[in-house]
C-alpha atoms as a PDB file:
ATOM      1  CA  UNK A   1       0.000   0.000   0.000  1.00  0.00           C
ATOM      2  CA  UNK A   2       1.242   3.463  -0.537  1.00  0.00           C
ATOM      3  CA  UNK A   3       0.487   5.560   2.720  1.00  0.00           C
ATOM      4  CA  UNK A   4      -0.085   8.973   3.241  1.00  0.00           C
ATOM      5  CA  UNK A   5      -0.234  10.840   6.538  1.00  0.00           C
ATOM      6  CA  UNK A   6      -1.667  14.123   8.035  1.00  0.00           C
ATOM      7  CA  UNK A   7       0.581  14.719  11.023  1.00  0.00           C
ATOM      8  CA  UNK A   8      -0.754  15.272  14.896  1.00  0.00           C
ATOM      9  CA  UNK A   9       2.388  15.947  16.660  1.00  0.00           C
ATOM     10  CA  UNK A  10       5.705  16.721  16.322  1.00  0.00           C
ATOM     11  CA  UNK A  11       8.112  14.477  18.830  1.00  0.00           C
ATOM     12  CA  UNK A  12      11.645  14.781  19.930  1.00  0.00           C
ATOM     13  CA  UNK A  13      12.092  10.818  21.051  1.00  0.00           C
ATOM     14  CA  UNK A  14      14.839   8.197  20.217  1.00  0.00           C
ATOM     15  CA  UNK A  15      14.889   4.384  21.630  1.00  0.00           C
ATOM     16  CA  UNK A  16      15.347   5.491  25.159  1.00  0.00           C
ATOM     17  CA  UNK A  17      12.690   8.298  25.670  1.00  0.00           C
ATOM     18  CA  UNK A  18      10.473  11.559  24.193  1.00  0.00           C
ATOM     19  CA  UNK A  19      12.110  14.551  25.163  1.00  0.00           C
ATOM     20  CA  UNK A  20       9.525  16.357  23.970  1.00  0.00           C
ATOM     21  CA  UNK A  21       6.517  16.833  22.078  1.00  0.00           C
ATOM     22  CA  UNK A  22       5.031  20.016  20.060  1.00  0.00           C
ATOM     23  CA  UNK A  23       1.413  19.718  18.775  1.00  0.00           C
ATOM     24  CA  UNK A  24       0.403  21.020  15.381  1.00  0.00           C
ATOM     25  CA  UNK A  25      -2.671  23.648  14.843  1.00  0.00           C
ATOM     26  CA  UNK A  26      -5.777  21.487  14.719  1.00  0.00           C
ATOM     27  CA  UNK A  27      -6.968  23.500  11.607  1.00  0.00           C
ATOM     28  CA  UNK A  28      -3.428  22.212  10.302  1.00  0.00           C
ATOM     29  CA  UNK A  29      -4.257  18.653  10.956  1.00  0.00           C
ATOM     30  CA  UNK A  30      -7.661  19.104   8.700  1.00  0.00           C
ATOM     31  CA  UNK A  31      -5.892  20.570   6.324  1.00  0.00           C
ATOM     32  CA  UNK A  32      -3.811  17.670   5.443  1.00  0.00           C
ATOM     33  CA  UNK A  33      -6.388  15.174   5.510  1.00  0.00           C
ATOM     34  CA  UNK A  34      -8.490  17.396   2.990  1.00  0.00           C
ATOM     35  CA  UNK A  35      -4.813  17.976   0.674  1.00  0.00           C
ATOM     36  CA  UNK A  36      -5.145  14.285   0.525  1.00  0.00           C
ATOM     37  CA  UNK A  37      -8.592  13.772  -0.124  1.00  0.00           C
ATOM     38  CA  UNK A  38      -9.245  15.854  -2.722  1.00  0.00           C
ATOM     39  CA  UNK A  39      -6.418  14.433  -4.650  1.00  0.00           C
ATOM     40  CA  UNK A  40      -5.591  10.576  -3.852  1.00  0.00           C
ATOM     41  CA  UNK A  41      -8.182   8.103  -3.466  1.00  0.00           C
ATOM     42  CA  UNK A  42      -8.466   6.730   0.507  1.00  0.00           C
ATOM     43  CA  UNK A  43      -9.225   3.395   0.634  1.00  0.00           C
ATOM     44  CA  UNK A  44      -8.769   3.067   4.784  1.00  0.00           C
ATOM     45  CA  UNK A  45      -7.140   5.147   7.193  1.00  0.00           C
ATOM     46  CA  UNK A  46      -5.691   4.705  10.661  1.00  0.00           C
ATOM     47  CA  UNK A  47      -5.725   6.801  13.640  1.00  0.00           C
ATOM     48  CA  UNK A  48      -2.853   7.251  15.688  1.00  0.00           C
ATOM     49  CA  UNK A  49      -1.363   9.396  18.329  1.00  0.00           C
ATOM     50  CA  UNK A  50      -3.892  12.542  18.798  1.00  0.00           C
ATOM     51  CA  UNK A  51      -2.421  14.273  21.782  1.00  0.00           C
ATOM     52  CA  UNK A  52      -4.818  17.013  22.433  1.00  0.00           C
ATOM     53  CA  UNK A  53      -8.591  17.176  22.627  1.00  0.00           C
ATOM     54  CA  UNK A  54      -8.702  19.860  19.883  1.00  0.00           C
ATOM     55  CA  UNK A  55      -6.810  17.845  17.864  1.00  0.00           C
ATOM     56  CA  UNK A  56      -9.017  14.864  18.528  1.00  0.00           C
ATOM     57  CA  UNK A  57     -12.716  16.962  17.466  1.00  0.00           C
ATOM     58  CA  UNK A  58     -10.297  17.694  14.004  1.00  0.00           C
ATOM     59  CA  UNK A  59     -10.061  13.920  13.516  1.00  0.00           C
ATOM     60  CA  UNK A  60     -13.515  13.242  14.401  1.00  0.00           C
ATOM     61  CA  UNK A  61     -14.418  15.648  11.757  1.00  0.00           C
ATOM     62  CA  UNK A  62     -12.108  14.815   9.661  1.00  0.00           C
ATOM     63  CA  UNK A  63     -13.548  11.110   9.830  1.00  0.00           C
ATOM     64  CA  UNK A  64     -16.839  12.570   8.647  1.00  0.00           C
ATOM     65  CA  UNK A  65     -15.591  14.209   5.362  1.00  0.00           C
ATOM     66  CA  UNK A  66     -14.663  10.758   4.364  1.00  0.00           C
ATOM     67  CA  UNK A  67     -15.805   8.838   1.786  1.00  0.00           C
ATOM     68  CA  UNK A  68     -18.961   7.088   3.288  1.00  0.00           C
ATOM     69  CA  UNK A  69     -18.073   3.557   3.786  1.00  0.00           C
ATOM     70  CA  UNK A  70     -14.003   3.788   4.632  1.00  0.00           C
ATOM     71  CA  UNK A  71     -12.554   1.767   6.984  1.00  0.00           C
ATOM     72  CA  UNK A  72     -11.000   3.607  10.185  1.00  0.00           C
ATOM     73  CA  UNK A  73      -8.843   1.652  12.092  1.00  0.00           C
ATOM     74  CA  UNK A  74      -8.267   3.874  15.244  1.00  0.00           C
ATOM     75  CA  UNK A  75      -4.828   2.586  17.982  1.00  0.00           C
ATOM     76  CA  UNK A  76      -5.342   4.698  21.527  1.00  0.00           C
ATOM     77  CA  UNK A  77      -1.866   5.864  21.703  1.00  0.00           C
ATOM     78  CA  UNK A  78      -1.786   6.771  25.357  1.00  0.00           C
ATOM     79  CA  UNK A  79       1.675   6.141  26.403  1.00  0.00           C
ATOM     80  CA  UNK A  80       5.033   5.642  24.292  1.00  0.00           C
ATOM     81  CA  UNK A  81       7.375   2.356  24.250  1.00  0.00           C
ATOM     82  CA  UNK A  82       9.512   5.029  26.868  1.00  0.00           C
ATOM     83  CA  UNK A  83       7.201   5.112  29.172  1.00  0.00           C
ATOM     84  CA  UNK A  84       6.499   8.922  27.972  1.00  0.00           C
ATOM     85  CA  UNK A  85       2.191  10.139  28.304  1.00  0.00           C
ATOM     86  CA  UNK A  86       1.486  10.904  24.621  1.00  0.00           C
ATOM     87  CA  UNK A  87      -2.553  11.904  25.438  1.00  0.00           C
ATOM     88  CA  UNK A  88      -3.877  14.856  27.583  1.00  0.00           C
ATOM     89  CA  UNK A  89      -6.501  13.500  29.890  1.00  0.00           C
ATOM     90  CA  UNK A  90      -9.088  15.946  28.412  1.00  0.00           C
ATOM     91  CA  UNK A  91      -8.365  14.305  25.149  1.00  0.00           C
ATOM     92  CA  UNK A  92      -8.962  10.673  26.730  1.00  0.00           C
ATOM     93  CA  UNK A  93     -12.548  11.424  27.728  1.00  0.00           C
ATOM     94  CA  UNK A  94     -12.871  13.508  23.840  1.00  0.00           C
ATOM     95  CA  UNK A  95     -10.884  10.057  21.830  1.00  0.00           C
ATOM     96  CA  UNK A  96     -13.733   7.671  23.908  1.00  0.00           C
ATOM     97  CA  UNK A  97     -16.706  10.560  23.134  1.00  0.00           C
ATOM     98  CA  UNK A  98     -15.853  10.880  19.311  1.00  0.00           C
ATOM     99  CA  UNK A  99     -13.142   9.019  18.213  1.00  0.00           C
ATOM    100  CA  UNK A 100     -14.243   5.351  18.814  1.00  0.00           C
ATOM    101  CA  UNK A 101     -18.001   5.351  17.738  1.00  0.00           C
ATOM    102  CA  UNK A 102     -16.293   6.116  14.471  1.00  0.00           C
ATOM    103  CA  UNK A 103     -14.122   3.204  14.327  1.00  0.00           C
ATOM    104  CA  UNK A 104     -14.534   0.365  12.485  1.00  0.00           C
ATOM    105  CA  UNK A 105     -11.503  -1.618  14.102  1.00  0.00           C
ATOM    106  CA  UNK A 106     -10.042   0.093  17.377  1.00  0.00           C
ATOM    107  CA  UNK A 107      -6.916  -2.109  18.280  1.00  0.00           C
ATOM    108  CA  UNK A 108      -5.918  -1.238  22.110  1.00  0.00           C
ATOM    109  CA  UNK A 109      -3.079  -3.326  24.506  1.00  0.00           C
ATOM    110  CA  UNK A 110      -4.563  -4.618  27.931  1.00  0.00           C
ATOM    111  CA  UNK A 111      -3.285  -0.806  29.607  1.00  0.00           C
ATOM    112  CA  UNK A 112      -5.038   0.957  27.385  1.00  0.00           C
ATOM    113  CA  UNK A 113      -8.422  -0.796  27.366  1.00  0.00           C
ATOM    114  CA  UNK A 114      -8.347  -0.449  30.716  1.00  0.00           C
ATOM    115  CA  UNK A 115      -8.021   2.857  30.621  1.00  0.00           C
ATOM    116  CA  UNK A 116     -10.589   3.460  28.358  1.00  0.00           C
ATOM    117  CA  UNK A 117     -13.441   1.476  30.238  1.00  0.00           C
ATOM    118  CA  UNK A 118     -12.325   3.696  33.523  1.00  0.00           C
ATOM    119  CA  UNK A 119      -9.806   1.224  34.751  1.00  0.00           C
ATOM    120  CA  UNK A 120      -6.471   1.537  36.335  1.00  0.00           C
ATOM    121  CA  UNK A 121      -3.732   4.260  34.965  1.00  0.00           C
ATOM    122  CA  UNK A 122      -1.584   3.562  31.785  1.00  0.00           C
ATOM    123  CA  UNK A 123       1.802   2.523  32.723  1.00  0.00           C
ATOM    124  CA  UNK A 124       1.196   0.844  36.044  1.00  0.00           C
ATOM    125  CA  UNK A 125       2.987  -2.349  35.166  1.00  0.00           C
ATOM    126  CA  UNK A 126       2.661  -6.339  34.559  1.00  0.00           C
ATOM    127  CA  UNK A 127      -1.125  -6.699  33.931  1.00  0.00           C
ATOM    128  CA  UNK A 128      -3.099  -8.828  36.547  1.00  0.00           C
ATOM    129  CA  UNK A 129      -4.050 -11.487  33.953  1.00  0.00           C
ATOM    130  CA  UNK A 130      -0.459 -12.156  33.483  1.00  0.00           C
ATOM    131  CA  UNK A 131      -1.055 -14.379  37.037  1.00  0.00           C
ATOM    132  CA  UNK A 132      -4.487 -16.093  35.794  1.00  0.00           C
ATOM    133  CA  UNK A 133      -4.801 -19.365  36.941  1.00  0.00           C
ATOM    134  CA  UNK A 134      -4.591 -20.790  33.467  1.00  0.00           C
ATOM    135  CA  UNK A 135      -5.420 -19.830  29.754  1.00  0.00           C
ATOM    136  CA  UNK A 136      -8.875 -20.184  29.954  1.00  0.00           C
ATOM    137  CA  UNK A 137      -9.382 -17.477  33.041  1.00  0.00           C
ATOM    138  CA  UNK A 138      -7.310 -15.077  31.109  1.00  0.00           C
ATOM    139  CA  UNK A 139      -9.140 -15.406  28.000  1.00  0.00           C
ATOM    140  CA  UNK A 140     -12.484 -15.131  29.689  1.00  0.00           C
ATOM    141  CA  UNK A 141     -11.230 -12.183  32.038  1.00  0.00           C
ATOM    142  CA  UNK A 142     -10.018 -10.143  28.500  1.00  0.00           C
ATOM    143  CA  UNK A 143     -13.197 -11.029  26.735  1.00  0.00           C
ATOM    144  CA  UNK A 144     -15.064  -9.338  29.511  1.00  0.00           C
ATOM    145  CA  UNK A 145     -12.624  -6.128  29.278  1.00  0.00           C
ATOM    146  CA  UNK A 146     -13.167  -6.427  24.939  1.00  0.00           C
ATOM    147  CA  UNK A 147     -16.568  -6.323  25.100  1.00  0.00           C
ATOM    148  CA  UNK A 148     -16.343  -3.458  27.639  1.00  0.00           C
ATOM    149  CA  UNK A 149     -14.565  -1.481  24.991  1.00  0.00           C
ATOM    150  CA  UNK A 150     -17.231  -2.657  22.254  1.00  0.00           C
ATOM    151  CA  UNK A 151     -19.435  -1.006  24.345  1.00  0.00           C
ATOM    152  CA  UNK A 152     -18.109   2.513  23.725  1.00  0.00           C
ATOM    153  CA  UNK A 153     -19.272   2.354  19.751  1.00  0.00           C
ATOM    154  CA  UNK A 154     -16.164   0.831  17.959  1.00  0.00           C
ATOM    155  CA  UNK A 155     -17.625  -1.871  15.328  1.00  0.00           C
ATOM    156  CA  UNK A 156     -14.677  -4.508  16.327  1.00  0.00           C
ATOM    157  CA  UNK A 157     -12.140  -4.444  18.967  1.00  0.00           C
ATOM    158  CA  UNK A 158      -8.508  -6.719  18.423  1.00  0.00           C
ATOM    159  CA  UNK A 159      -6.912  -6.309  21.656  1.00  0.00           C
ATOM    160  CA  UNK A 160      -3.711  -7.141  21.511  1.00  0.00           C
ATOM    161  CA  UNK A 161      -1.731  -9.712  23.116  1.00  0.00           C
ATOM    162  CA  UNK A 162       1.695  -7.900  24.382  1.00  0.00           C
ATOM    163  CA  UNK A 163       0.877  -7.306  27.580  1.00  0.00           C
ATOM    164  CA  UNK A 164      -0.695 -10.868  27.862  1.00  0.00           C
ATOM    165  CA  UNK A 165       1.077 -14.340  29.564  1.00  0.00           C
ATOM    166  CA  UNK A 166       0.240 -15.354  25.938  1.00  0.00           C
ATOM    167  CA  UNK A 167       0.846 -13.053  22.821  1.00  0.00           C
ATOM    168  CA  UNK A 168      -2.306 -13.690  21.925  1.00  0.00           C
ATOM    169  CA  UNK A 169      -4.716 -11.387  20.563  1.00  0.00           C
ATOM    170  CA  UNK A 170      -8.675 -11.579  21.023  1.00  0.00           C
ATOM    171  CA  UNK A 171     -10.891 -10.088  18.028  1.00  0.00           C
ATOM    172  CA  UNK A 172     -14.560  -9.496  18.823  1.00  0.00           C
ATOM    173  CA  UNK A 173     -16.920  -7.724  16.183  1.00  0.00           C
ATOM    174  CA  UNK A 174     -20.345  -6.232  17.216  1.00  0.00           C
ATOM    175  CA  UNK A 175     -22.410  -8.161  14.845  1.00  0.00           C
ATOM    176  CA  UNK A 176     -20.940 -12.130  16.340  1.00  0.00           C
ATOM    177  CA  UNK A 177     -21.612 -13.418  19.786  1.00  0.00           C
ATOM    178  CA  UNK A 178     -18.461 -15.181  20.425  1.00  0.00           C
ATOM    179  CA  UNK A 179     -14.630 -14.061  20.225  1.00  0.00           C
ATOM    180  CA  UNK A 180     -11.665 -15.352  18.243  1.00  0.00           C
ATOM    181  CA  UNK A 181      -8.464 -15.457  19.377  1.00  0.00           C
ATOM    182  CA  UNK A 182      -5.651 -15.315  17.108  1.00  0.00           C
ATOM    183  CA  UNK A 183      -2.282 -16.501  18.396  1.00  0.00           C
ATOM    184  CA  UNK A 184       1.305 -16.268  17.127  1.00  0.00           C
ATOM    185  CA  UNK A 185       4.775 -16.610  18.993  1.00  0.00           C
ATOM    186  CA  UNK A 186       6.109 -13.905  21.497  1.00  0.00           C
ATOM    187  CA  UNK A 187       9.599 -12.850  20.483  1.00  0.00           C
ATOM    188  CA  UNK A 188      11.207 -11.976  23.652  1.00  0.00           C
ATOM    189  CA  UNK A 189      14.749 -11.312  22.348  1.00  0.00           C
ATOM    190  CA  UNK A 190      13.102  -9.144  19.203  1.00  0.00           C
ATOM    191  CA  UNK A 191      12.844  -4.972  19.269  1.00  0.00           C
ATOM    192  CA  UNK A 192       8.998  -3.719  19.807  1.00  0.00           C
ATOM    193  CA  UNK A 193       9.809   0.022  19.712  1.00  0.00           C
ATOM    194  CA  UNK A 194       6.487   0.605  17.172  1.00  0.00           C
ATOM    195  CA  UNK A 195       4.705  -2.596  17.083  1.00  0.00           C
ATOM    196  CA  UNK A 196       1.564  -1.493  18.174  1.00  0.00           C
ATOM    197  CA  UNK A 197       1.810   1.019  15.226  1.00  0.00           C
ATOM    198  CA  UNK A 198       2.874  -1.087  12.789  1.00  0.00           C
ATOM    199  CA  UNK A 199      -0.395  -3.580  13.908  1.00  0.00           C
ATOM    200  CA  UNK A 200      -2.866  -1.234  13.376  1.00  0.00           C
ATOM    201  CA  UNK A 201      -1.059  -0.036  10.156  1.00  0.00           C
ATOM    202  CA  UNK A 202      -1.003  -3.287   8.570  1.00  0.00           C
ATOM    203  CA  UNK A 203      -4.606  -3.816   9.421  1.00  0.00           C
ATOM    204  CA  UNK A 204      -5.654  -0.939   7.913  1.00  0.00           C
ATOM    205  CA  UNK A 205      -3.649  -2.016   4.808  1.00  0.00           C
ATOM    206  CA  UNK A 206      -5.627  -5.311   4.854  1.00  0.00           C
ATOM    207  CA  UNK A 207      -8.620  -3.578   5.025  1.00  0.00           C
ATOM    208  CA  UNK A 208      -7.785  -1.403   2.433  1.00  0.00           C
ATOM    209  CA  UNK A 209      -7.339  -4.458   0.164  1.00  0.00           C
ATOM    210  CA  UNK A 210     -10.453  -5.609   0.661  1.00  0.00           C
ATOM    211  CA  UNK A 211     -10.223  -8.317   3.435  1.00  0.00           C
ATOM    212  CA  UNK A 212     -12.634  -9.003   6.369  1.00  0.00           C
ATOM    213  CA  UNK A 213     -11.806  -7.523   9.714  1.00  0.00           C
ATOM    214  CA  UNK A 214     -11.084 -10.819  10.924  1.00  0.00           C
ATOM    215  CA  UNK A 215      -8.653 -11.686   8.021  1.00  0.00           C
ATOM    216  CA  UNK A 216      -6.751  -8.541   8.566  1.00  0.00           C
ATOM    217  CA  UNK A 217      -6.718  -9.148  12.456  1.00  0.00           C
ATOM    218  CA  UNK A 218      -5.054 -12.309  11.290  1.00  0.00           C
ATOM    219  CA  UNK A 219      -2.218 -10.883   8.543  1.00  0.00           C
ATOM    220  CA  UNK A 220      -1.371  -7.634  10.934  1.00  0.00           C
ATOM    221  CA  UNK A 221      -0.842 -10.020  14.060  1.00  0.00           C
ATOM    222  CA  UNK A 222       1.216 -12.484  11.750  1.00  0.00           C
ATOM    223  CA  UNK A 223       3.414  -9.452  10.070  1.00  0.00           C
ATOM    224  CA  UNK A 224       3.506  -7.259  13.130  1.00  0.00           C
ATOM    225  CA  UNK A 225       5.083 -10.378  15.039  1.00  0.00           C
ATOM    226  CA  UNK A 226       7.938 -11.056  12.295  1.00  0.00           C
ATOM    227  CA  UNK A 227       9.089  -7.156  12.779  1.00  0.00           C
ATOM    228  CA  UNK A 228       9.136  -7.484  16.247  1.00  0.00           C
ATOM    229  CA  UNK A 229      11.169 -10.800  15.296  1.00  0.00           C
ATOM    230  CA  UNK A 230      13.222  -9.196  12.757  1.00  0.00           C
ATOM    231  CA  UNK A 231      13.417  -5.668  14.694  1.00  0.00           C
ATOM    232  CA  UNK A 232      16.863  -4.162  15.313  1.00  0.00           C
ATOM    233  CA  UNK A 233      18.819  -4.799  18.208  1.00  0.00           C
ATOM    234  CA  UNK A 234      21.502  -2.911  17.486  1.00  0.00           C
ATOM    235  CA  UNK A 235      20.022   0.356  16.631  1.00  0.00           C
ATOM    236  CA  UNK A 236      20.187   2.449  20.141  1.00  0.00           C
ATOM    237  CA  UNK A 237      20.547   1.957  23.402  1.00  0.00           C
ATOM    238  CA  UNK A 238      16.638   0.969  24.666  1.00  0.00           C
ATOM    239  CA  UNK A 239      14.149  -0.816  23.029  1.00  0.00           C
ATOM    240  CA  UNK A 240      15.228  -0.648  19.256  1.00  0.00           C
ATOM    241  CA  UNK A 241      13.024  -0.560  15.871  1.00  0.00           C
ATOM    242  CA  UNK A 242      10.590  -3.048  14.763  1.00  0.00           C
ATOM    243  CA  UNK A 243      11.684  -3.670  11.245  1.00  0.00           C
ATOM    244  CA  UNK A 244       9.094  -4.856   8.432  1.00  0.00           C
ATOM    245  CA  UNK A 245      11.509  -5.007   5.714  1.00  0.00           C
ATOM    246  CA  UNK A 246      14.054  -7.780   7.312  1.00  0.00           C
ATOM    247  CA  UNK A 247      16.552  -5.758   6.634  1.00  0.00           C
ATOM    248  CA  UNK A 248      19.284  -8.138   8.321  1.00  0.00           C
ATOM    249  CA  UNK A 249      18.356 -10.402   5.588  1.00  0.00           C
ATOM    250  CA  UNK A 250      18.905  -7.474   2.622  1.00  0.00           C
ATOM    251  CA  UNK A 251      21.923  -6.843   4.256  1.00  0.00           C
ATOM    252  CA  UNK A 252      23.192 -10.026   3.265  1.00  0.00           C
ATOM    253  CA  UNK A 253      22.709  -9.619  -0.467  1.00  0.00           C
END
């Protein structure tokens, strides 16, 4: 897919933290989505890091200029890989008021589900369900928290598996009664810096093609694991790059 983008924030940030973050004019932020619209077809677009509650009603309306009928993928970006807060807390109650009943795939982590049914803080550490008895009281203990998050307007929720005992990720659509999970292997010696990103990236990509929600639950968990896999150790001093492209393997050409 060729991907365009209409830039929320400016960040200062490398592998070990963000430094520091300038947002961008909302009317800026419309701007760019309409450049692109009026010129280059939009076949599905992902939400990202939003920052500020103005920022967030620009989105919203920029959701609604749209062609009718385009997927939205939307990822809460709450907190960076760092550690760092990347959303105002006026902007959290603004992303769950207008953002998600505009999504047709919202892909939070455990942390940030949480957060968004009223639960504990971002960033308070190993999740609860990490200590589940077994793999069936985890699973039935997220699909209680997924459908929570369903409940806010989003037509499917993937919540995904990183901050799970098991990197697995549960998928639950509006319109079936029961959830799928879709597994794949944890990679603990890969880089993450980006993988949530790059899921909801390559979902919307999927979409864009053409596939079901559930297929492109399936292909972003599958791709977004082999960048983790491939990512690169060597680039910084915290938790380095995902990498998409393999490029250790190019580099052997």
């Amino acid at each position: 897919m060729h991907g365009t983008s209409a830039l929320t924030a400016v960040t200062a940030q490398n592998t070990l933290a963000v430094r520091a973050v300038h947002q961008l004019p909302p009317e800026m932020v419309l701007a760019q989505v309409r450049a692109v619209l009026c010129d280059i077809r939009v076949d599905a677009v992902k939400v990202g890091m939003l920052g500020s509650a103005e920022v967030v009603l620009a989105v919203a309306r920029a959701i609604d200029e749209l062609p009718s009928g385009t997927p939205v993928v939307v990822d809460p970006v709450m907190v960076a890989e760092s550690g760092a807060r990347l959303l105002a807390a006026d902007a959290q109650d603004a992303l769950v008021r207008e953002i998600l009943p505009r999504a047709s795939v919202l892909t939070p982590n455990v942390p940030e589900a949480r957060v968004l049914t009223g639960g504990e803080p971002v960033g308070s550490g190993v999740e609860d369900v990490e200590n589940a008895e077994d793999a069936e009281d985890e699973d039935s203990e997220l699909e209680i928290l997924a459908r929570a998050v369903l409940a806010l307007g989003p037509r499917v929720v993937v919540l995904t598996g990183g901050h799970r005992a098991r990197a697995v990720d549960l998928f639950l659509d509006s319109e079936e009664d029961t959830a799928s999970l879709i597994g794949g292997e944890r990679h603990p010696d890969g880089a993450a810096h980006g993988s949530g990103c790059t899921h909801s990236s390559l979902l919307a990509a999927q979409l864009a093609l053409g596939h079901t929600p559930l297929q492109a639950a399936r292909t972003a968990r599958a791709l977004a694991g082999a960048a983790v896999a491939h990512g690169l150790r060597d680039v910084g001093a915290g938790a380095g790059p995902v990498d998409v492209l393999d490029l250790a393997r190019m580099r052997g050409y």
